[in-house]
PDB file of N, CA and C in Angstrom:
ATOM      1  N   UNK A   1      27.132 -21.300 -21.240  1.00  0.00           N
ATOM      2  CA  UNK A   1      26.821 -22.553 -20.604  1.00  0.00           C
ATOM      3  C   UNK A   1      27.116 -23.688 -21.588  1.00  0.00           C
ATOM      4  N   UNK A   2      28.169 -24.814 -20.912  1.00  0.00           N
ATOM      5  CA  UNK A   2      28.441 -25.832 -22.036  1.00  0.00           C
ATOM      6  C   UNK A   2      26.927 -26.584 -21.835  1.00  0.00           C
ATOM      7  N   UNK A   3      26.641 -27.585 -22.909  1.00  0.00           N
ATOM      8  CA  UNK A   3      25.508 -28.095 -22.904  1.00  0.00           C
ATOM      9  C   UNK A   3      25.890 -29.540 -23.179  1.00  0.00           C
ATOM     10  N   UNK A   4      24.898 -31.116 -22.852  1.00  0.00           N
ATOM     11  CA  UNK A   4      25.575 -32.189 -23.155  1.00  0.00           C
ATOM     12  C   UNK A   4      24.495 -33.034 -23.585  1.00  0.00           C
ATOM     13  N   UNK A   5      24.743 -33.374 -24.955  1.00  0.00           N
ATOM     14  CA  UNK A   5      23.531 -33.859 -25.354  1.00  0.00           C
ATOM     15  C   UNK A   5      22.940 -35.409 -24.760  1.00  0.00           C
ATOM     16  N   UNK A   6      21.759 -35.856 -24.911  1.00  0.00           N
ATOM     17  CA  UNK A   6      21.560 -37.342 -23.757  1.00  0.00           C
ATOM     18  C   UNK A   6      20.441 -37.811 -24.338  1.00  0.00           C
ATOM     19  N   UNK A   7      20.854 -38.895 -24.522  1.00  0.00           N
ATOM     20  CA  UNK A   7      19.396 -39.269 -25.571  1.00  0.00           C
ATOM     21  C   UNK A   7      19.518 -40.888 -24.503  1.00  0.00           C
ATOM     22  N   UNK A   8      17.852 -41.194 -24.593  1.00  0.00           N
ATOM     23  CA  UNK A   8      17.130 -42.017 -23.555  1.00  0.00           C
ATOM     24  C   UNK A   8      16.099 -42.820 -23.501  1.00  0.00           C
ATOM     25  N   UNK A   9      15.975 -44.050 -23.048  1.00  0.00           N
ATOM     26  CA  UNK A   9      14.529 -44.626 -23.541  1.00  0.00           C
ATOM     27  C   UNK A   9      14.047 -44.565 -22.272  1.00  0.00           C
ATOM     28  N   UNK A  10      12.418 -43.853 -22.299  1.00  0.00           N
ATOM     29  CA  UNK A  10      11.318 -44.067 -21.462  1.00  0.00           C
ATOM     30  C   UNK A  10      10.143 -44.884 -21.665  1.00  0.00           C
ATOM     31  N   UNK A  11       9.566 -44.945 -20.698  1.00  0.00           N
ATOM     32  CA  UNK A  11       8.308 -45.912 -21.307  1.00  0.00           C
ATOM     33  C   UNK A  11       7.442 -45.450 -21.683  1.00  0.00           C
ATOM     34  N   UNK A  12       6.151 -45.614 -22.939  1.00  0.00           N
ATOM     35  CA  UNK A  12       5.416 -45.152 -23.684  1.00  0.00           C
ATOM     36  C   UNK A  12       4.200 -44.113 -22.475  1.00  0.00           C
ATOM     37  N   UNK A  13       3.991 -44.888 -21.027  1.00  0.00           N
ATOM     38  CA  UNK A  13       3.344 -44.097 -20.211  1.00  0.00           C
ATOM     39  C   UNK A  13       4.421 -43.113 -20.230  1.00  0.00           C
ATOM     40  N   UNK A  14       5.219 -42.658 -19.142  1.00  0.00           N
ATOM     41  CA  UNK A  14       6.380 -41.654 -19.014  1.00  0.00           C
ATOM     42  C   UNK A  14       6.094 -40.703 -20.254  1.00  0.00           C
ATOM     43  N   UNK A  15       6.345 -41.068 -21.352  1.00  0.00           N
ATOM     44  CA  UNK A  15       6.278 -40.460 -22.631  1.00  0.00           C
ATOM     45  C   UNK A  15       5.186 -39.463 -22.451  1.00  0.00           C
ATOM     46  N   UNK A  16       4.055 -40.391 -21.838  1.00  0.00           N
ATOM     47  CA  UNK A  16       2.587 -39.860 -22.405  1.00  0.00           C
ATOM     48  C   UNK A  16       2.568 -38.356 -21.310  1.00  0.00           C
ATOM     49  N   UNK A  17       2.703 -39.044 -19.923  1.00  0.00           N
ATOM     50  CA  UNK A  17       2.978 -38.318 -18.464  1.00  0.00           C
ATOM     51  C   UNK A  17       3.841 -36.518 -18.851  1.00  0.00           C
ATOM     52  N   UNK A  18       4.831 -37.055 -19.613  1.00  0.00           N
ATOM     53  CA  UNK A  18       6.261 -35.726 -20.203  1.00  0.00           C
ATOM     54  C   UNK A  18       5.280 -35.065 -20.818  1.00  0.00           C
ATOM     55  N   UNK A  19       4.269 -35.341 -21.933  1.00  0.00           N
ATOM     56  CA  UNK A  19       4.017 -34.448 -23.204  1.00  0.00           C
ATOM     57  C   UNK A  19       2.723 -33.575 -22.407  1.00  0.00           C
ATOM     58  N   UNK A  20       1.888 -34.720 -21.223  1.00  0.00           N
ATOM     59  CA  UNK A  20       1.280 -33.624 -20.565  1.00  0.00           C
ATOM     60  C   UNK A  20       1.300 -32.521 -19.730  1.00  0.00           C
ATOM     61  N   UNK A  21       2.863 -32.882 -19.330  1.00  0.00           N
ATOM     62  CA  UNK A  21       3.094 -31.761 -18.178  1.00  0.00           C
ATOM     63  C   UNK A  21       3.842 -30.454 -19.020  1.00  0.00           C
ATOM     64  N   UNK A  22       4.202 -30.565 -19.947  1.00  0.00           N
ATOM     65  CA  UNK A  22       4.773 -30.345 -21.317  1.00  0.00           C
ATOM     66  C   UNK A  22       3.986 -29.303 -21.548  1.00  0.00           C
ATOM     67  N   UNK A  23       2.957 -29.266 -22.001  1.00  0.00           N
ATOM     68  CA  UNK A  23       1.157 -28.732 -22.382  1.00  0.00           C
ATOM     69  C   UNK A  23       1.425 -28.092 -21.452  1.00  0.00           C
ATOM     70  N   UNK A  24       0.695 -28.491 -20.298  1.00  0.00           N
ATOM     71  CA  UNK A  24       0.014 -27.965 -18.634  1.00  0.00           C
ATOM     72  C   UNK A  24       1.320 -26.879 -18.509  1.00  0.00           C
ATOM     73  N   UNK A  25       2.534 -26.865 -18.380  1.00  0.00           N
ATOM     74  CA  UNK A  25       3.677 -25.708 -18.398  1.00  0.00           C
ATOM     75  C   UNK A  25       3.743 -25.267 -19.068  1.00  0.00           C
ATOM     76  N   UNK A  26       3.064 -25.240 -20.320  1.00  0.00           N
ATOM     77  CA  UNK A  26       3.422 -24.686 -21.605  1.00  0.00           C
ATOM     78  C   UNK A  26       5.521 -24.515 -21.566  1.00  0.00           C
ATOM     79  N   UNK A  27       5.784 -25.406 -21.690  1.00  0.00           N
ATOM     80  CA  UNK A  27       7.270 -25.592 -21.568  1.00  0.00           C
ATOM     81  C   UNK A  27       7.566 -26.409 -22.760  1.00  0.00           C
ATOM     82  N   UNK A  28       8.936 -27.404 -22.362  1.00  0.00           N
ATOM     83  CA  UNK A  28       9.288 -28.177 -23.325  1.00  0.00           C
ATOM     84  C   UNK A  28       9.454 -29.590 -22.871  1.00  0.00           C
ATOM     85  N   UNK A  29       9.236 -30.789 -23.456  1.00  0.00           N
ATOM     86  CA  UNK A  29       9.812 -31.946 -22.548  1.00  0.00           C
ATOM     87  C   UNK A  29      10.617 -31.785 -22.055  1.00  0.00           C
ATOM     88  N   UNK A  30      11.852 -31.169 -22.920  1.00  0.00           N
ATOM     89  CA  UNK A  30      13.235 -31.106 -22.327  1.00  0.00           C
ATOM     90  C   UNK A  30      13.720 -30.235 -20.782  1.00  0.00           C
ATOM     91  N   UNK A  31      12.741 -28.937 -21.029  1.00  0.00           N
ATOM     92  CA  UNK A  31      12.336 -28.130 -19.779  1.00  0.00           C
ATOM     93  C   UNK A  31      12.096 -29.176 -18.644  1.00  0.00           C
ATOM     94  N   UNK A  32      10.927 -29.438 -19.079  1.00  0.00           N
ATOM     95  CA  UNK A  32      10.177 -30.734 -18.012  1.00  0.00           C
ATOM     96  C   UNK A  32      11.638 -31.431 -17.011  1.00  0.00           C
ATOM     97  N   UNK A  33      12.395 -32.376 -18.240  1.00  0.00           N
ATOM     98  CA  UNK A  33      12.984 -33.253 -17.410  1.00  0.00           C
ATOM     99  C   UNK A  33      14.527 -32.551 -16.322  1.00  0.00           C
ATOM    100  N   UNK A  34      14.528 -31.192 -16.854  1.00  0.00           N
ATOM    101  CA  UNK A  34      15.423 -30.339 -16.159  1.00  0.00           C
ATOM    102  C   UNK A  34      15.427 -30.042 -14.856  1.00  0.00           C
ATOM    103  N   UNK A  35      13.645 -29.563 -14.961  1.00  0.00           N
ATOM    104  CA  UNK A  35      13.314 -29.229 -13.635  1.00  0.00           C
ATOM    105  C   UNK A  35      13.038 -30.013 -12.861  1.00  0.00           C
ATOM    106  N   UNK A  36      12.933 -31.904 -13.622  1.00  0.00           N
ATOM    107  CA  UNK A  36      12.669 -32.702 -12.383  1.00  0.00           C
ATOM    108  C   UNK A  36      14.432 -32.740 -11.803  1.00  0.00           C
ATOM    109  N   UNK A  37      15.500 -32.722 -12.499  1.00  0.00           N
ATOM    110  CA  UNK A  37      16.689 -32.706 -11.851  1.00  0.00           C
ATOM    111  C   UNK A  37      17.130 -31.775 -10.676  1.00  0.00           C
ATOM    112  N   UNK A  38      16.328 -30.806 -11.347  1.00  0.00           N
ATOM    113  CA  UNK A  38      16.739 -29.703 -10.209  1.00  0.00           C
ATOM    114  C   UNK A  38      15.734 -29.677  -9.170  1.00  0.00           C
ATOM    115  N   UNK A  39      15.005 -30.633  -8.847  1.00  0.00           N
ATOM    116  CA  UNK A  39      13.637 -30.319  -8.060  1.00  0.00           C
ATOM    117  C   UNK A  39      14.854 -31.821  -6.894  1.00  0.00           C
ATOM    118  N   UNK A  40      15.344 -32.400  -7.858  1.00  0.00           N
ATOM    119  CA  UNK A  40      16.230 -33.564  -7.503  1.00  0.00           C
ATOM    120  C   UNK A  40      17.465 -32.954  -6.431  1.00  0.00           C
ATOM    121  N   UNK A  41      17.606 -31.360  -6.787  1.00  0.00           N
ATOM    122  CA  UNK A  41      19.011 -31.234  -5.631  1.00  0.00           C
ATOM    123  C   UNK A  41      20.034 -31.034  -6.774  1.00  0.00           C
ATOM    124  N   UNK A  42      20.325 -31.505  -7.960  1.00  0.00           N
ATOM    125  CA  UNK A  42      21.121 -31.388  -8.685  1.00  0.00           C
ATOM    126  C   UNK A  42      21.240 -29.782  -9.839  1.00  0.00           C
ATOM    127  N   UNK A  43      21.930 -29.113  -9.111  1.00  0.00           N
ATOM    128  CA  UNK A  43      21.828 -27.748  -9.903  1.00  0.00           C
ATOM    129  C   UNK A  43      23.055 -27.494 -11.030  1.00  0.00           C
ATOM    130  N   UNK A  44      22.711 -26.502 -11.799  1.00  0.00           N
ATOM    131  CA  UNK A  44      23.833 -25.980 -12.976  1.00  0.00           C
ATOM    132  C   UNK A  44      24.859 -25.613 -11.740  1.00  0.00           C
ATOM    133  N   UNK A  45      26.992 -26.594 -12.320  1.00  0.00           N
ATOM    134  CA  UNK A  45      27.466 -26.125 -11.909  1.00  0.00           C
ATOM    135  C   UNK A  45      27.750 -26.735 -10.568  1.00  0.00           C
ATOM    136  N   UNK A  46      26.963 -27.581  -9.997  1.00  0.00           N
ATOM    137  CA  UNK A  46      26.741 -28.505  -8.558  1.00  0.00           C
ATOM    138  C   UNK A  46      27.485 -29.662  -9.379  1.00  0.00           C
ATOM    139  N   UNK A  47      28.330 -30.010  -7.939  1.00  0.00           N
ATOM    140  CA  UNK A  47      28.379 -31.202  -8.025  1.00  0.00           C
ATOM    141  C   UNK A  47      27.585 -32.742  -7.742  1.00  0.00           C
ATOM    142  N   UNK A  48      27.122 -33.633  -8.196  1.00  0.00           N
ATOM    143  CA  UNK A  48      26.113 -34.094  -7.735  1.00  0.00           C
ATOM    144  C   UNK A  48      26.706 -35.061  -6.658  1.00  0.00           C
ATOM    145  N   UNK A  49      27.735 -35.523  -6.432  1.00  0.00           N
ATOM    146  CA  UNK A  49      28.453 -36.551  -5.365  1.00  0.00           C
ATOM    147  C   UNK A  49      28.783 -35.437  -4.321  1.00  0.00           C
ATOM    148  N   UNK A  50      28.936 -34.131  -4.185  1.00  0.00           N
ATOM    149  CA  UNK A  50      29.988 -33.662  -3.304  1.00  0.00           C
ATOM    150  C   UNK A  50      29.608 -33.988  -1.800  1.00  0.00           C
ATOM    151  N   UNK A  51      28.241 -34.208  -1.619  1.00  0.00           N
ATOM    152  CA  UNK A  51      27.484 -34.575  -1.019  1.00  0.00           C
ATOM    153  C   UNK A  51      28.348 -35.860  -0.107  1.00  0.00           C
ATOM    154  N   UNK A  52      28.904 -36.648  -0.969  1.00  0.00           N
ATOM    155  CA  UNK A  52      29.396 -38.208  -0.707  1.00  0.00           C
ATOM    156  C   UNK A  52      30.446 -37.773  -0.085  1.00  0.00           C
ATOM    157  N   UNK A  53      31.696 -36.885   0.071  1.00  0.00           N
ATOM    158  CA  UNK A  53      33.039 -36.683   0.268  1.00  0.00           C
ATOM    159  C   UNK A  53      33.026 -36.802   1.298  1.00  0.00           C
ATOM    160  N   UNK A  54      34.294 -37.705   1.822  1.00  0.00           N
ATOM    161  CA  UNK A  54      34.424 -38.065   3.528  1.00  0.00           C
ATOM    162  C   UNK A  54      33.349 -38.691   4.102  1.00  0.00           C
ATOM    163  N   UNK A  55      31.862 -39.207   3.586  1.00  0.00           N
ATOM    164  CA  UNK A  55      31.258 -40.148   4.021  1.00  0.00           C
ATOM    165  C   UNK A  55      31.520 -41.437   4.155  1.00  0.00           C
ATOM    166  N   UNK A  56      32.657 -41.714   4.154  1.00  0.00           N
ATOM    167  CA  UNK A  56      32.617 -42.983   3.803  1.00  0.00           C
ATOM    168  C   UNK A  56      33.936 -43.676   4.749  1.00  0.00           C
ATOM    169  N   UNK A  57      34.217 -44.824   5.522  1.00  0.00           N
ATOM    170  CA  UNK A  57      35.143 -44.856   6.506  1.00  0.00           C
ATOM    171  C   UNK A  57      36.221 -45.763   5.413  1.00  0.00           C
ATOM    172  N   UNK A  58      37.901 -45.885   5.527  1.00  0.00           N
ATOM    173  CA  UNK A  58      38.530 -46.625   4.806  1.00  0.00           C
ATOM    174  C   UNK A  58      39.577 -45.236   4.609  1.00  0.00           C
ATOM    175  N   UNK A  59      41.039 -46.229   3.900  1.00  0.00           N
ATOM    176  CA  UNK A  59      41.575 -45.519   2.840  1.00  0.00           C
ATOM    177  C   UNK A  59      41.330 -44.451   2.084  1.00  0.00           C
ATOM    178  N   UNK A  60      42.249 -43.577   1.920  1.00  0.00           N
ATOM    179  CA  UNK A  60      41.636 -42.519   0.720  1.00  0.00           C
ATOM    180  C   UNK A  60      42.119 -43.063  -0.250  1.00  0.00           C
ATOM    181  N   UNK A  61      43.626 -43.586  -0.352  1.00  0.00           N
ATOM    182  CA  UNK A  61      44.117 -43.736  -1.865  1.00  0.00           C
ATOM    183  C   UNK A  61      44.013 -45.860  -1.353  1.00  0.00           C
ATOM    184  N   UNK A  62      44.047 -46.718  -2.652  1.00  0.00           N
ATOM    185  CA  UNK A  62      44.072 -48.236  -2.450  1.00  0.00           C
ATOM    186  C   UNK A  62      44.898 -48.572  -3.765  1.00  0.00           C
ATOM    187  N   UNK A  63      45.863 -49.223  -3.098  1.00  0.00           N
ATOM    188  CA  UNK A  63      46.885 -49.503  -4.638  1.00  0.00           C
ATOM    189  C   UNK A  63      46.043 -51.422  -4.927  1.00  0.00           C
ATOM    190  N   UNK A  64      45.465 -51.044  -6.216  1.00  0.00           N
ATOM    191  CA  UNK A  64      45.127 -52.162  -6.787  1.00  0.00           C
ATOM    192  C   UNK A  64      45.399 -53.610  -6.307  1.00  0.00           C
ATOM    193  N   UNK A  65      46.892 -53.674  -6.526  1.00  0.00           N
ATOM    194  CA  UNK A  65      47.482 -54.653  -6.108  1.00  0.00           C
ATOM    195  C   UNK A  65      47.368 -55.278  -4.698  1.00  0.00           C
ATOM    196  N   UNK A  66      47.356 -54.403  -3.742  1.00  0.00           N
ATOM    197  CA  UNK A  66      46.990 -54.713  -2.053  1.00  0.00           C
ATOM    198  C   UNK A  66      45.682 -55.420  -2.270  1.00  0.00           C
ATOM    199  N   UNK A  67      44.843 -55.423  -2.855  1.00  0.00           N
ATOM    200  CA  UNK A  67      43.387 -55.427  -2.781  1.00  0.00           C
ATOM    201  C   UNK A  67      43.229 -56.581  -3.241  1.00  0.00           C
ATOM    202  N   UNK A  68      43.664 -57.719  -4.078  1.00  0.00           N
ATOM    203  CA  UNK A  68      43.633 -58.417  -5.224  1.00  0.00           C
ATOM    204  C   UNK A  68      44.734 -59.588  -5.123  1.00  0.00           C
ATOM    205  N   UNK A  69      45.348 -59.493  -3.624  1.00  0.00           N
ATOM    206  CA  UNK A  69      47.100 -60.244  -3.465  1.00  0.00           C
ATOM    207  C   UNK A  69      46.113 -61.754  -3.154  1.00  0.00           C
TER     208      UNK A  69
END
């Protein structure tokens, strides 16, 4: 599994909120904020837009220039 490192500012509550659920799971923050992603729909390997494809009415391809004349 490639891995991607992400460094982040939360707020000192949040902080406080992470280190207790942290405890209470006996887990890791980092655990913690994983499983809120994946509790999010977003899994290892998922795309998180694929969701979006063909939602949307218009063009598929837009040459810059048309857009901007």
């Amino acid at each position: 599994m490639h891995l991607v490192r992400k460094q982040t500012y939360i707020t000192p509550t949040r902080d406080r909120a992470l280190k207790r659920l942290a405890v209470r799971y006996r887990t890791t923050e980092t655990d913690i904020l994983r499983r809120a992603l994946d509790k999010e729909g977003v899994r290892e390997g998922q795309d998180p837009f694929e969701a979006l494809i063909g939602s949307f009415d218009g063009p598929v391809e837009v040459d810059h220039d048309d857009i901007y004349c």
